[in-house]
Every structure is written in structure tokens, then in C-alpha cells.
C-alpha atoms as a PDB file:
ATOM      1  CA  UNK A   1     -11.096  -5.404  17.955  1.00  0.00           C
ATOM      2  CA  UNK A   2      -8.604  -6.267  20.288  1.00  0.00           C
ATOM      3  CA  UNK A   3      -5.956  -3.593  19.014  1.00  0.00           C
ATOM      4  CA  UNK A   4      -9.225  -0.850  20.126  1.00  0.00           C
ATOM      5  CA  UNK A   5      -9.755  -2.961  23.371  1.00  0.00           C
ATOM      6  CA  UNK A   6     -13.328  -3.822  22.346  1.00  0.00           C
ATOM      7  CA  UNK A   7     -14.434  -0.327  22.754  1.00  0.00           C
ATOM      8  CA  UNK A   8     -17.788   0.842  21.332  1.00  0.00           C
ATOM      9  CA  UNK A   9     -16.100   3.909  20.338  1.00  0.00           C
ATOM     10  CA  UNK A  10     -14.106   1.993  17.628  1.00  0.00           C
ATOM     11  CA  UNK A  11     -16.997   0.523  15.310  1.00  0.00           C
ATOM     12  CA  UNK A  12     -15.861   2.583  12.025  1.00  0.00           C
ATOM     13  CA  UNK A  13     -12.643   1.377  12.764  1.00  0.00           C
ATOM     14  CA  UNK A  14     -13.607  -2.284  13.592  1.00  0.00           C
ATOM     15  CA  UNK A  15     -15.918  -2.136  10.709  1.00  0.00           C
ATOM     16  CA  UNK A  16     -13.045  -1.236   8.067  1.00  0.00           C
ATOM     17  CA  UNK A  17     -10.686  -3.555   9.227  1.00  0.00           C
ATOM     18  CA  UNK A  18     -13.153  -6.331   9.084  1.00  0.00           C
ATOM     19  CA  UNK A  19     -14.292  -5.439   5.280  1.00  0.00           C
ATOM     20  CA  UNK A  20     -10.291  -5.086   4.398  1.00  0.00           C
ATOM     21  CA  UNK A  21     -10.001  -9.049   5.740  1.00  0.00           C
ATOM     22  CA  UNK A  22     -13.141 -10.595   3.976  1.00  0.00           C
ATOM     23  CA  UNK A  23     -13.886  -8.523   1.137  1.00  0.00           C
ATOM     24  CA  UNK A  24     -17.457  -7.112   2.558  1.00  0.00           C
ATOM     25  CA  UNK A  25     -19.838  -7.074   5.833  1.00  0.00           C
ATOM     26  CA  UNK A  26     -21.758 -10.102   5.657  1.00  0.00           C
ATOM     27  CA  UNK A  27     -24.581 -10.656   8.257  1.00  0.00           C
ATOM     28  CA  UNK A  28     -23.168 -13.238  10.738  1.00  0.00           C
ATOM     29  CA  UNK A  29     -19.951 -11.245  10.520  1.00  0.00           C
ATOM     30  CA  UNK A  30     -21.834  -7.857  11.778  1.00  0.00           C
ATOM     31  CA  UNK A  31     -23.431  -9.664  14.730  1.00  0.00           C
ATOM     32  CA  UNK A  32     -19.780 -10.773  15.689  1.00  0.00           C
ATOM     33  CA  UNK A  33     -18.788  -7.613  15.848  1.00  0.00           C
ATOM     34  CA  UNK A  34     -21.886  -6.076  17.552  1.00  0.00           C
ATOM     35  CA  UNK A  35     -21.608  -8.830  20.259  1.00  0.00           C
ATOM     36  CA  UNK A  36     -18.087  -8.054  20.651  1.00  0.00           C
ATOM     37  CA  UNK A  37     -18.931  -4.453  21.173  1.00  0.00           C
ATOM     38  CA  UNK A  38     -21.147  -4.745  23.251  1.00  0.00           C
ATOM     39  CA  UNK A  39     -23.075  -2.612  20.816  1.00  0.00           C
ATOM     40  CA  UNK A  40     -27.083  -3.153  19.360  1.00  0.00           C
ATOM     41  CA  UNK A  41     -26.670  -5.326  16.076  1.00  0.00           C
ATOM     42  CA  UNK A  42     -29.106  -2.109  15.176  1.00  0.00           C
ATOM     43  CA  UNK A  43     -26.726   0.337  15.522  1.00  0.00           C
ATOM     44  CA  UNK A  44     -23.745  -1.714  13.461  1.00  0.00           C
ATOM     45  CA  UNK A  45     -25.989  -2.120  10.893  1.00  0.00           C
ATOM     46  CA  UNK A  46     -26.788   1.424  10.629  1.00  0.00           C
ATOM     47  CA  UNK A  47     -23.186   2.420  10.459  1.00  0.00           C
ATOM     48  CA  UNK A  48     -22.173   0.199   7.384  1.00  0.00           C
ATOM     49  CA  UNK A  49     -25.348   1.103   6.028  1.00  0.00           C
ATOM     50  CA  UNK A  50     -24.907   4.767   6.123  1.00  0.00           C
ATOM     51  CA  UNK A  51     -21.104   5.088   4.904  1.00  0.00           C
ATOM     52  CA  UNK A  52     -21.012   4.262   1.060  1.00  0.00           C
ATOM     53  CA  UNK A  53     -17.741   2.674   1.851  1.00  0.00           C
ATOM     54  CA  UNK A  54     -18.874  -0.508   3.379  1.00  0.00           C
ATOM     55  CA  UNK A  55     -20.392  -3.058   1.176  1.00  0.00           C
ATOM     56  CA  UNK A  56     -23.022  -6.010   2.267  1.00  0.00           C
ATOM     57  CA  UNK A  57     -22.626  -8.108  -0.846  1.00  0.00           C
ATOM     58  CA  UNK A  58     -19.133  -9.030  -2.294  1.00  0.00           C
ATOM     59  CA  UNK A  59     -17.694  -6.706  -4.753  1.00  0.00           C
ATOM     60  CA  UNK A  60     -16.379  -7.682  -8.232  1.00  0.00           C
ATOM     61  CA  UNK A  61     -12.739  -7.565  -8.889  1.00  0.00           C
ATOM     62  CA  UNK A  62     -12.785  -3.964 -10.620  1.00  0.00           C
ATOM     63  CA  UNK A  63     -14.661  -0.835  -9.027  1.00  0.00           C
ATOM     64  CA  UNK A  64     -16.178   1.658 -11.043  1.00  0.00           C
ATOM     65  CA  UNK A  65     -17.260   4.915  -8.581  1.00  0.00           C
ATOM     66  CA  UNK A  66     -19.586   7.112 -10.337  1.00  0.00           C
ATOM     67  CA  UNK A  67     -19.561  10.576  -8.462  1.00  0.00           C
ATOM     68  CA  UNK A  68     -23.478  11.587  -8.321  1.00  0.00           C
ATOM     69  CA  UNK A  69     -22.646  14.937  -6.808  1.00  0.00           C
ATOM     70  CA  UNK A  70     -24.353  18.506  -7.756  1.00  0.00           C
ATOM     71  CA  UNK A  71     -21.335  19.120 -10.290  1.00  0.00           C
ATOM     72  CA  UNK A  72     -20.762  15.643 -11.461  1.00  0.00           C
ATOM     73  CA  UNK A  73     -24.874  15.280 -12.030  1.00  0.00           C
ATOM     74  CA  UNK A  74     -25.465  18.788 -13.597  1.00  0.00           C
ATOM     75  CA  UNK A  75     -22.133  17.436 -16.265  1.00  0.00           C
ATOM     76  CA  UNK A  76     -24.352  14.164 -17.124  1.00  0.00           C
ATOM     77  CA  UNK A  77     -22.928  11.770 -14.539  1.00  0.00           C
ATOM     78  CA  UNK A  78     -26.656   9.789 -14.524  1.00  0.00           C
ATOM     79  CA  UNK A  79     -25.649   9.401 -18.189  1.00  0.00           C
ATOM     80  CA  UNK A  80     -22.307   7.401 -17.588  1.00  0.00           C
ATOM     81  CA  UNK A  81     -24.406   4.902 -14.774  1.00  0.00           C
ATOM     82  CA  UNK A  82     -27.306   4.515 -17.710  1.00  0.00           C
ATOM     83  CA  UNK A  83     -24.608   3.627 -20.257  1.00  0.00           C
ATOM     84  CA  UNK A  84     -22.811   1.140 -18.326  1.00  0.00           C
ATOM     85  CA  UNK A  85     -26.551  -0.395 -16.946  1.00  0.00           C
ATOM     86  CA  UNK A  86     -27.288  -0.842 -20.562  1.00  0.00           C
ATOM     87  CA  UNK A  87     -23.864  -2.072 -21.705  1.00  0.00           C
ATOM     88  CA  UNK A  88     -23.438  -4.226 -18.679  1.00  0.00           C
ATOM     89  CA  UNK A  89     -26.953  -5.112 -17.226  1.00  0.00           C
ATOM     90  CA  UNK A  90     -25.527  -3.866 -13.875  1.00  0.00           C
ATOM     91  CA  UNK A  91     -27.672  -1.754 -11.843  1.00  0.00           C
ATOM     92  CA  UNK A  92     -25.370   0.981  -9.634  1.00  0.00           C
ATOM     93  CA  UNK A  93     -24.739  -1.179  -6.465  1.00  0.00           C
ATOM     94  CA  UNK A  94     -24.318  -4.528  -8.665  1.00  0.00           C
ATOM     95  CA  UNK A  95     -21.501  -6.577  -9.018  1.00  0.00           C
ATOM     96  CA  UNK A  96     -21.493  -8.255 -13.035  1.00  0.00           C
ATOM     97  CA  UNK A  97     -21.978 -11.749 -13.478  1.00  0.00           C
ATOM     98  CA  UNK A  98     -18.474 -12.492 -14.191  1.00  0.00           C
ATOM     99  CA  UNK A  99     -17.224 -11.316 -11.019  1.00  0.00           C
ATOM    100  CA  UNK A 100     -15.111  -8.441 -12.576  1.00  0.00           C
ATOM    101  CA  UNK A 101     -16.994  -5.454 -12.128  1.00  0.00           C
ATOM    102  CA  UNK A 102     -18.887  -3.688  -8.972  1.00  0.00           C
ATOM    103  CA  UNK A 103     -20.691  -0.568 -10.223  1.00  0.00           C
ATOM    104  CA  UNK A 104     -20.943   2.005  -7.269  1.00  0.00           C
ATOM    105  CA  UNK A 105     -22.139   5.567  -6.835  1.00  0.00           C
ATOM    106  CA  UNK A 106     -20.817   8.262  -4.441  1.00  0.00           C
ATOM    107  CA  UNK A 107     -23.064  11.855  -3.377  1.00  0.00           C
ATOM    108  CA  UNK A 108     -18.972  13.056  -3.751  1.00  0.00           C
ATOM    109  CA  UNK A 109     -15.518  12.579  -4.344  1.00  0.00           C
ATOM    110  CA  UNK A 110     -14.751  15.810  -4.201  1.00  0.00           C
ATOM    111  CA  UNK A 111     -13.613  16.424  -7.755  1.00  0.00           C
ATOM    112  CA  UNK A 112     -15.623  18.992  -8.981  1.00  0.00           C
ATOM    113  CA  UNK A 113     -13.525  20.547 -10.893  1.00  0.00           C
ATOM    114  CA  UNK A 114     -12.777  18.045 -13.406  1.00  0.00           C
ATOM    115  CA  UNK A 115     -17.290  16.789 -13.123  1.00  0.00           C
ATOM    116  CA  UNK A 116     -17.841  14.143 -14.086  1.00  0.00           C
ATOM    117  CA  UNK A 117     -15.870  11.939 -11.845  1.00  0.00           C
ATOM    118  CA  UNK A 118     -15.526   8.515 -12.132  1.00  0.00           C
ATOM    119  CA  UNK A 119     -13.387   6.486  -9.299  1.00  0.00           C
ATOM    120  CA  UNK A 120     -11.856   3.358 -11.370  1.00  0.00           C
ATOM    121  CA  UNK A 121     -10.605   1.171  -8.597  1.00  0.00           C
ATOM    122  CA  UNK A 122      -9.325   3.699  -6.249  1.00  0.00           C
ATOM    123  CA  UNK A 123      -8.483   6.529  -8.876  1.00  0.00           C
ATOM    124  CA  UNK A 124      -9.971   9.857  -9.466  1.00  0.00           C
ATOM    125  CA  UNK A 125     -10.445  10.503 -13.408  1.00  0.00           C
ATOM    126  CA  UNK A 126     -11.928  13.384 -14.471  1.00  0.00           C
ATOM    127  CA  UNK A 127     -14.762  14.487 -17.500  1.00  0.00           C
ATOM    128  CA  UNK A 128     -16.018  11.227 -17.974  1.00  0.00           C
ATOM    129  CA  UNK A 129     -18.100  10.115 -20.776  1.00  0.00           C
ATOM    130  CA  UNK A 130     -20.202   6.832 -21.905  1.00  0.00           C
ATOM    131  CA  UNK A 131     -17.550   6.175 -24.518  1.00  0.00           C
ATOM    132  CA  UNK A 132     -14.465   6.364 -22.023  1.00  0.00           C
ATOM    133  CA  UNK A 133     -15.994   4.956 -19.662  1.00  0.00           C
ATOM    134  CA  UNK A 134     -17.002   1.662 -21.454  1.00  0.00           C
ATOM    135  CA  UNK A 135     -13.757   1.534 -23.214  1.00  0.00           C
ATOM    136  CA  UNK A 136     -12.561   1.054 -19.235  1.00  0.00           C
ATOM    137  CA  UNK A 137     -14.728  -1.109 -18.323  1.00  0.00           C
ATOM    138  CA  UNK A 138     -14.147  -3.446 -21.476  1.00  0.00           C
ATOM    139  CA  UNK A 139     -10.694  -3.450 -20.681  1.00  0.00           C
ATOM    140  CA  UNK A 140     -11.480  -4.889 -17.207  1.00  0.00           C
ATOM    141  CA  UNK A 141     -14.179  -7.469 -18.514  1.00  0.00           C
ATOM    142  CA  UNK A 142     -11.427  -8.573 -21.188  1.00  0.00           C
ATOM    143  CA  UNK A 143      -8.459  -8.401 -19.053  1.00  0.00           C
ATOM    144  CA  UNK A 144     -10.667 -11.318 -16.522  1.00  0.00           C
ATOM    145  CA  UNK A 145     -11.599 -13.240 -20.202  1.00  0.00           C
ATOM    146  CA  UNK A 146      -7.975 -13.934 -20.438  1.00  0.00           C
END
């Protein structure tokens, strides 16, 4: 905040630099900032809250991305969630028991070409399907087993 010189104008910016340092936007750490500000805790709220960047609740060690966009849903991207909810017993926004993996949508990553999209911690692969996509994720839950 004081790199921006407390300016309103920088809450996106605030707001990323603050989930970079702790992990995720936790309450008290949103009315810091808003007081700060000199901003409505309302209206930081409503900024993390809109962006599907920012995250509330801690995230898992792994991120799985599931684009939910036109192309990526038409291609069966609502299949690849379902599969890893049943596999998993994470609902998209969840983080799994152990801590490993945060299942996330997107409305788009901008891949349409290569629908169904999945973001696996930060990378864009393309034509996803259950099988690859829990064969990822299994990696991930094995690699924290170890």
C-alpha cells in the first residue's frame, strides 16, 4: 500500500499483492486494507468477490482451473468438474482434505481453440477429458502422499 501511496485507485493492485503474501483474502485482512484505503469494507469486498482470481478461503497446494466458457462447456467441460467432484468429493471452489488440491472454475481462459481447457497450476492444457484429467490430479494427490 505504501508503494501506491494509499490511494483508492490501487485496490486491484493492493488486493493482489496482499493474496501473493498470505496465500488468500481473509476477513480481518480485507478490513486492513479497506481502512487503509480509506475505502467502504463494501466495496473491497466486492472487488475480490467479483475477480475469480482472488480467493477467501486458502487454496490447496495444486490448482486445477476448469475453463466453463461457451467453447470449453459446449466440448463437455461440466463433465471434467463432475468427474473430479465424484473422484475427489471436491465441489468447484473446494480445496481437498489433504490440502493438495483447490478445484476452480473460470467463465474463460481464452483457449478456445484447444476447448476444453483446463489450467493445472498456472498452465493452459488443451482437450481435456475425465481420464486425463484424473490421471493429473492423482499425480498431485500422490506426489503430497510421499
Amino acid at each position: 500500500m505504501k508503494r501506491h501511496q494509499y490511494q483508492a485507485d490501487s485496490l486491484i493492485e493492493v488486493l493482489h499483492s496482499a493474496q501473493q503474501l498470505f496465500g488468500y483474502l481473509e476477513d480481518g485482512l480485507l478490513l486492513y486494507i479497506a481502512h487503509s484505503l480509506h475505502v467502504p469494507p463494501s466495496r473491497v469486498y466486492g472487488v475480490a468477490t467479483f475477480y475469480h482470481f482472488f480467493s477467501l478461503k486458502p487454496q490447496g497446494k495444486h490448482s486445477c482451473v476448469i475453463c466453463l466458457g461457451t467453447a470449453c462447456y459446449v466440448k463437455g467441460a461440466t463433465q471434467l468438474v463432475d468427474a473430479i467432484s465424484q473422484t475427489y468429493g471436491i465441489k468447484a471452489g473446494q480445496t481437498s482434505e489433504d490440502g493438495q488440491v483447490s478445484l476452480l472454475t473460470a467463465r474463460c481462459v481464452g483457449a478456445c481453440g484447444i476447448a476444453p481447457a483446463v489450467v493445472y497450476d498456472g498452465t493452459v492444457s488443451g482437450h481435456g477429458t475425465s481420464e486425463n484429467v484424473i490421471e493429473k490430479l492423482k499425480g498431485w494427490r500422490e506426489d503430497g502422499a510421499a
